[in-house]
N, C-alpha and C. Protein backbone atom coordinates (compact mmCIF):
# COMPACT_ATOMS: atom_id res chain seq x y z
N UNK A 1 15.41 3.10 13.45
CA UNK A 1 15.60 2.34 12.22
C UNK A 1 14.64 1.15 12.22
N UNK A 2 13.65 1.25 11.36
CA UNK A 2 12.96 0.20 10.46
C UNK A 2 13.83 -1.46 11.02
N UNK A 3 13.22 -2.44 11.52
CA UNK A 3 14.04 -3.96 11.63
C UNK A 3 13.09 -4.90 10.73
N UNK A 4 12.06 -4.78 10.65
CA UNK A 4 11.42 -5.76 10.09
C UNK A 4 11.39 -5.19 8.89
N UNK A 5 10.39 -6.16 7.54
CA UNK A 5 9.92 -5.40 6.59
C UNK A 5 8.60 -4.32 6.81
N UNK A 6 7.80 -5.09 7.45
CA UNK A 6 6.33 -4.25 7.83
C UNK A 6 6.90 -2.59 7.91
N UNK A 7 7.71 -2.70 9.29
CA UNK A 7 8.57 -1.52 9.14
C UNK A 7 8.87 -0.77 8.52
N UNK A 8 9.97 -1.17 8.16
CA UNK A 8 10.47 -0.37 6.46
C UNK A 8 9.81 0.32 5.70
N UNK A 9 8.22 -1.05 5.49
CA UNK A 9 7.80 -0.62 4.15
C UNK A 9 6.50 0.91 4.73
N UNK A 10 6.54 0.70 6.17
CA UNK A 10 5.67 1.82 6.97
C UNK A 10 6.57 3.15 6.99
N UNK A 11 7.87 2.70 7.10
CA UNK A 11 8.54 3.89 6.98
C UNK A 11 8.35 4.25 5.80
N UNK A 12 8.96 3.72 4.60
CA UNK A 12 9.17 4.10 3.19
C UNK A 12 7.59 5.01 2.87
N UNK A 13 6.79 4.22 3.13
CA UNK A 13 5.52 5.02 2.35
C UNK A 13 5.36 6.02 3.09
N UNK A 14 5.21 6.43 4.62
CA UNK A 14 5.17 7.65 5.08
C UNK A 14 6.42 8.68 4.43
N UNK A 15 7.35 8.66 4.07
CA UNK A 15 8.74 9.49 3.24
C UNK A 15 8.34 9.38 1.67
N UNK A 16 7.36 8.77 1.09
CA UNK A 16 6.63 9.11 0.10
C UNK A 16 5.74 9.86 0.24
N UNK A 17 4.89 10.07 1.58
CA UNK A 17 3.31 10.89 1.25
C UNK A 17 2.47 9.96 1.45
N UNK A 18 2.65 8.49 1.25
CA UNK A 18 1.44 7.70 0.92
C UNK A 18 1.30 7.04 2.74
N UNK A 19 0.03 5.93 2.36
CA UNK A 19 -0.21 4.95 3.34
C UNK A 19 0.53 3.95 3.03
N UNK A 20 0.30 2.86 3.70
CA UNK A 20 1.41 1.59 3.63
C UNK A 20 0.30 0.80 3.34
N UNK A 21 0.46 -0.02 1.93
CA UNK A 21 -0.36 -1.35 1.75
C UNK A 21 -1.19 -2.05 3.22
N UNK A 22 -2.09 -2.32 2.81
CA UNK A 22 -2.87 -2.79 4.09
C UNK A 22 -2.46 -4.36 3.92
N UNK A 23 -2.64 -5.13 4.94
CA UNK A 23 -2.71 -6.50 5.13
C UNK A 23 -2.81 -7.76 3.82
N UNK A 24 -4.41 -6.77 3.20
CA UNK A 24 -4.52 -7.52 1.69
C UNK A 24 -3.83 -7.48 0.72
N UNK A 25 -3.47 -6.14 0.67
CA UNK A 25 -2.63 -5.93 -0.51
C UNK A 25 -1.52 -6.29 -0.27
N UNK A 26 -0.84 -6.08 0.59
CA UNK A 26 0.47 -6.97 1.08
C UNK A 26 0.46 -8.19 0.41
N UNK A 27 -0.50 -8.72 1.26
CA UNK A 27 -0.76 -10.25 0.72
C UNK A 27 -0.73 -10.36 -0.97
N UNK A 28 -1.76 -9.72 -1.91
CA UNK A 28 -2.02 -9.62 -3.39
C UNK A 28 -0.45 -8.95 -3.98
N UNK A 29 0.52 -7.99 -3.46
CA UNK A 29 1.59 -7.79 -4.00
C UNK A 29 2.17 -8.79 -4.03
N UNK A 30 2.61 -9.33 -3.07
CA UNK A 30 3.45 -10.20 -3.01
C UNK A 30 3.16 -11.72 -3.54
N UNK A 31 1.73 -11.69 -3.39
CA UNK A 31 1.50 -12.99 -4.73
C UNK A 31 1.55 -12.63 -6.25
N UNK A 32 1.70 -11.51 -6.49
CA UNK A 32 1.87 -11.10 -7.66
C UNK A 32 3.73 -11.61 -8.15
N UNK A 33 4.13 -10.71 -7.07
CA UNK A 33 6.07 -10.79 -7.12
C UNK A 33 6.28 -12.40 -7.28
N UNK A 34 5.43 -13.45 -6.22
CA UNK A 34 5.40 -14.60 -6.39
C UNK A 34 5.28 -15.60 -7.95
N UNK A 35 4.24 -15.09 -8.71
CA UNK A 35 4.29 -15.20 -9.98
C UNK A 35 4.71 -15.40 -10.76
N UNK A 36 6.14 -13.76 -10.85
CA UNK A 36 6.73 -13.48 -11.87
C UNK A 36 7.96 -14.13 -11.67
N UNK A 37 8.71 -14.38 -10.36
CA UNK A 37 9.87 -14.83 -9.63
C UNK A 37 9.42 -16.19 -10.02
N UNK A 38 7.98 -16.75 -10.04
CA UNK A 38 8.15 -18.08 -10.55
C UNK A 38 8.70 -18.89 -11.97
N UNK A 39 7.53 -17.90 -12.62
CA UNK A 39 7.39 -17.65 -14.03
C UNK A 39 8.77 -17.58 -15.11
N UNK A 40 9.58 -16.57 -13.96
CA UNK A 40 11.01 -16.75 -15.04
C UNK A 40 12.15 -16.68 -13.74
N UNK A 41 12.23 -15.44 -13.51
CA UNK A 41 14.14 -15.48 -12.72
C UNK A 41 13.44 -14.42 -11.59
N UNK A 42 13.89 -14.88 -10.05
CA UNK A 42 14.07 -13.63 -9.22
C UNK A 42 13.48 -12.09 -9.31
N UNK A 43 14.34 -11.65 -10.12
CA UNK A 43 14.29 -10.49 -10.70
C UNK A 43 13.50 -10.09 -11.41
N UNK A 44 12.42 -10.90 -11.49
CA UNK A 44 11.47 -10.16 -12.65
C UNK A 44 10.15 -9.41 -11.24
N UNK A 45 10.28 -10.48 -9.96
CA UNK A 45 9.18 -10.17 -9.43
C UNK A 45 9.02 -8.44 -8.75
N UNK A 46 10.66 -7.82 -8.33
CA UNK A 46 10.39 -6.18 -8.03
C UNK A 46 9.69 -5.27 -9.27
N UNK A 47 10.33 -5.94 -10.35
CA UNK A 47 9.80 -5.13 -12.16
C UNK A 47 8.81 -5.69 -12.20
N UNK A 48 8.27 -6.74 -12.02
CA UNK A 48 6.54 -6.83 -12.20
C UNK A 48 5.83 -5.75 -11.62
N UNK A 49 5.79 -5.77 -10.11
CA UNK A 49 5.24 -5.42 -9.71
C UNK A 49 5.72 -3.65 -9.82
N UNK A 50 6.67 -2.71 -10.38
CA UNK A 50 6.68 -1.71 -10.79
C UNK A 50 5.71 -1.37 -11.53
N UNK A 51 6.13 -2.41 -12.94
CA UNK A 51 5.19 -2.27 -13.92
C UNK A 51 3.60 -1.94 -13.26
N UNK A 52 2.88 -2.70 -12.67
CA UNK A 52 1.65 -2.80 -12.24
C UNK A 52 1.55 -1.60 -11.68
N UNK A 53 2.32 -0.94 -10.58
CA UNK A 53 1.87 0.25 -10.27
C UNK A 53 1.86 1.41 -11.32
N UNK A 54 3.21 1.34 -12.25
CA UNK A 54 2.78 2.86 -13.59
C UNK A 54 1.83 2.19 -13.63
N UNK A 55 1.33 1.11 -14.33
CA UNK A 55 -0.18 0.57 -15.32
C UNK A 55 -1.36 1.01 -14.53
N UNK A 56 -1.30 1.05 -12.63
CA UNK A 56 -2.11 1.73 -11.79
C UNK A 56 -3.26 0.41 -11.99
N UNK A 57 -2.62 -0.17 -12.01
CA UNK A 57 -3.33 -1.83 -11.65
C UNK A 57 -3.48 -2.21 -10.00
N UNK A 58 -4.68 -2.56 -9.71
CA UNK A 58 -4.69 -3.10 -8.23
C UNK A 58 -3.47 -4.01 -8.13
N UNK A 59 -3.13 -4.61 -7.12
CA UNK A 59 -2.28 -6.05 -6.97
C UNK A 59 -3.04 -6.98 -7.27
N UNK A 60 -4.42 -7.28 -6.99
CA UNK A 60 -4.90 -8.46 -7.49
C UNK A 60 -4.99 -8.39 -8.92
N UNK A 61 -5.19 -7.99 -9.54
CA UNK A 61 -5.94 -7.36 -11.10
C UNK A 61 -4.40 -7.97 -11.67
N UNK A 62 -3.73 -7.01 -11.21
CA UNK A 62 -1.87 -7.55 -11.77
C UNK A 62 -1.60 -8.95 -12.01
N UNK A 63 -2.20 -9.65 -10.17
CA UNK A 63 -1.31 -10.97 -10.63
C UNK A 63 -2.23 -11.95 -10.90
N UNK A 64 -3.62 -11.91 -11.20
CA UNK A 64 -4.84 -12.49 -12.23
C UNK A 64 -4.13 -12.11 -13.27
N UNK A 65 -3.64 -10.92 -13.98
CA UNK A 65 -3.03 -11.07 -15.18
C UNK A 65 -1.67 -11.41 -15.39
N UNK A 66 -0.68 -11.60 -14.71
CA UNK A 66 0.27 -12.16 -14.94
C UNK A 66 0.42 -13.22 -14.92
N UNK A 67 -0.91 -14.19 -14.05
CA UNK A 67 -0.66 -15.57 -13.87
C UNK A 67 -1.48 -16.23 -15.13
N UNK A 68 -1.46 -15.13 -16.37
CA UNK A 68 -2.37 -15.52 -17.74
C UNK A 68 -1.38 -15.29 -18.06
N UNK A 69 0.29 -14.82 -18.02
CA UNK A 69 0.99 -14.66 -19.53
C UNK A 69 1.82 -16.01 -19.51
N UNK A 70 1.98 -15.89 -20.72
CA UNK A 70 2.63 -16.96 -21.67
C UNK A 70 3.63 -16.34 -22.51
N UNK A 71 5.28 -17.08 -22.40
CA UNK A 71 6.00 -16.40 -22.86
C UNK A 71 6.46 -17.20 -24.38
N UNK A 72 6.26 -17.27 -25.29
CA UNK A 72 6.96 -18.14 -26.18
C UNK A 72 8.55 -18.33 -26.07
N UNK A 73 8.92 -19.38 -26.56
CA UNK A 73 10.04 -19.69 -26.66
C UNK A 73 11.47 -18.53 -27.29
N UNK A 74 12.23 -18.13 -26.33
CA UNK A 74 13.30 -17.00 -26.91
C UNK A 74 12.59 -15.82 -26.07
N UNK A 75 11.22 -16.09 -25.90
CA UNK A 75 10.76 -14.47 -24.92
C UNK A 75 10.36 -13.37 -25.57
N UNK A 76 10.49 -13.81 -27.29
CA UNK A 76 10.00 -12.32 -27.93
C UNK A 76 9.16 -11.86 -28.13
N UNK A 77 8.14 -12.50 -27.95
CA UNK A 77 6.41 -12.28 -27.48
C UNK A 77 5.93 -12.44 -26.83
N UNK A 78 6.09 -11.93 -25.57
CA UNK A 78 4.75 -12.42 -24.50
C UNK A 78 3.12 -12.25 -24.79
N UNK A 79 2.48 -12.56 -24.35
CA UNK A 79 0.89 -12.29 -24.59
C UNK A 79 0.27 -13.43 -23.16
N UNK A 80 -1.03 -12.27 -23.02
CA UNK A 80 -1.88 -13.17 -22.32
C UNK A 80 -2.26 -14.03 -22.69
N UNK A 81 -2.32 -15.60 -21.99
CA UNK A 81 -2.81 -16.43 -22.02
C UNK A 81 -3.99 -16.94 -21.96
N UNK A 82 -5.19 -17.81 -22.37
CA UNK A 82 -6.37 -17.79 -22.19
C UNK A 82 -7.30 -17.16 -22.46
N UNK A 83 -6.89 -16.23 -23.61
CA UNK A 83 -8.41 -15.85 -24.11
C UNK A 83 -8.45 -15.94 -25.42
């Protein structure tokens, strides 16, 4: 049994098929999750970073663009910020 996360997340992706995020991307996911957990509540940062993988967005690419959205007031429009 998996004790750490490194672990886990080495287990989990081998029981998918895949490789396990390397060092960087580790790093770029989790500043991404960082972001969104900032940005609004906890919970947004596992669904961010879902989102980003369907979208088939790098992790960096993701949280360069998430750290551009802007939510208006009530939340019923988000849009990127800055351009």
């Amino acid at each position: 049994m998996a004790t750490d996360a490194e672990g886990w997340i080495e287990a989990f992706a081998r029981a998918l098929g895949l490789d396990a995020p390397s060092a960087p991307e580790r790093e770029a996911i989790l500043a991404l999750a960082g972001v969104a957990a900032h940005a609004s509540e906890r919970t947004a940062a596992p669904l961010a970073c879902w989102l980003a993988a369907r979208a088939g967005l790098d992790p960096e690419a993701a949280r360069a663009l998430a750290g551009r959205i802007e939510v208006e007031p009530g939340g019923a429009h988000p849009h990127p910020g800055g351009d």
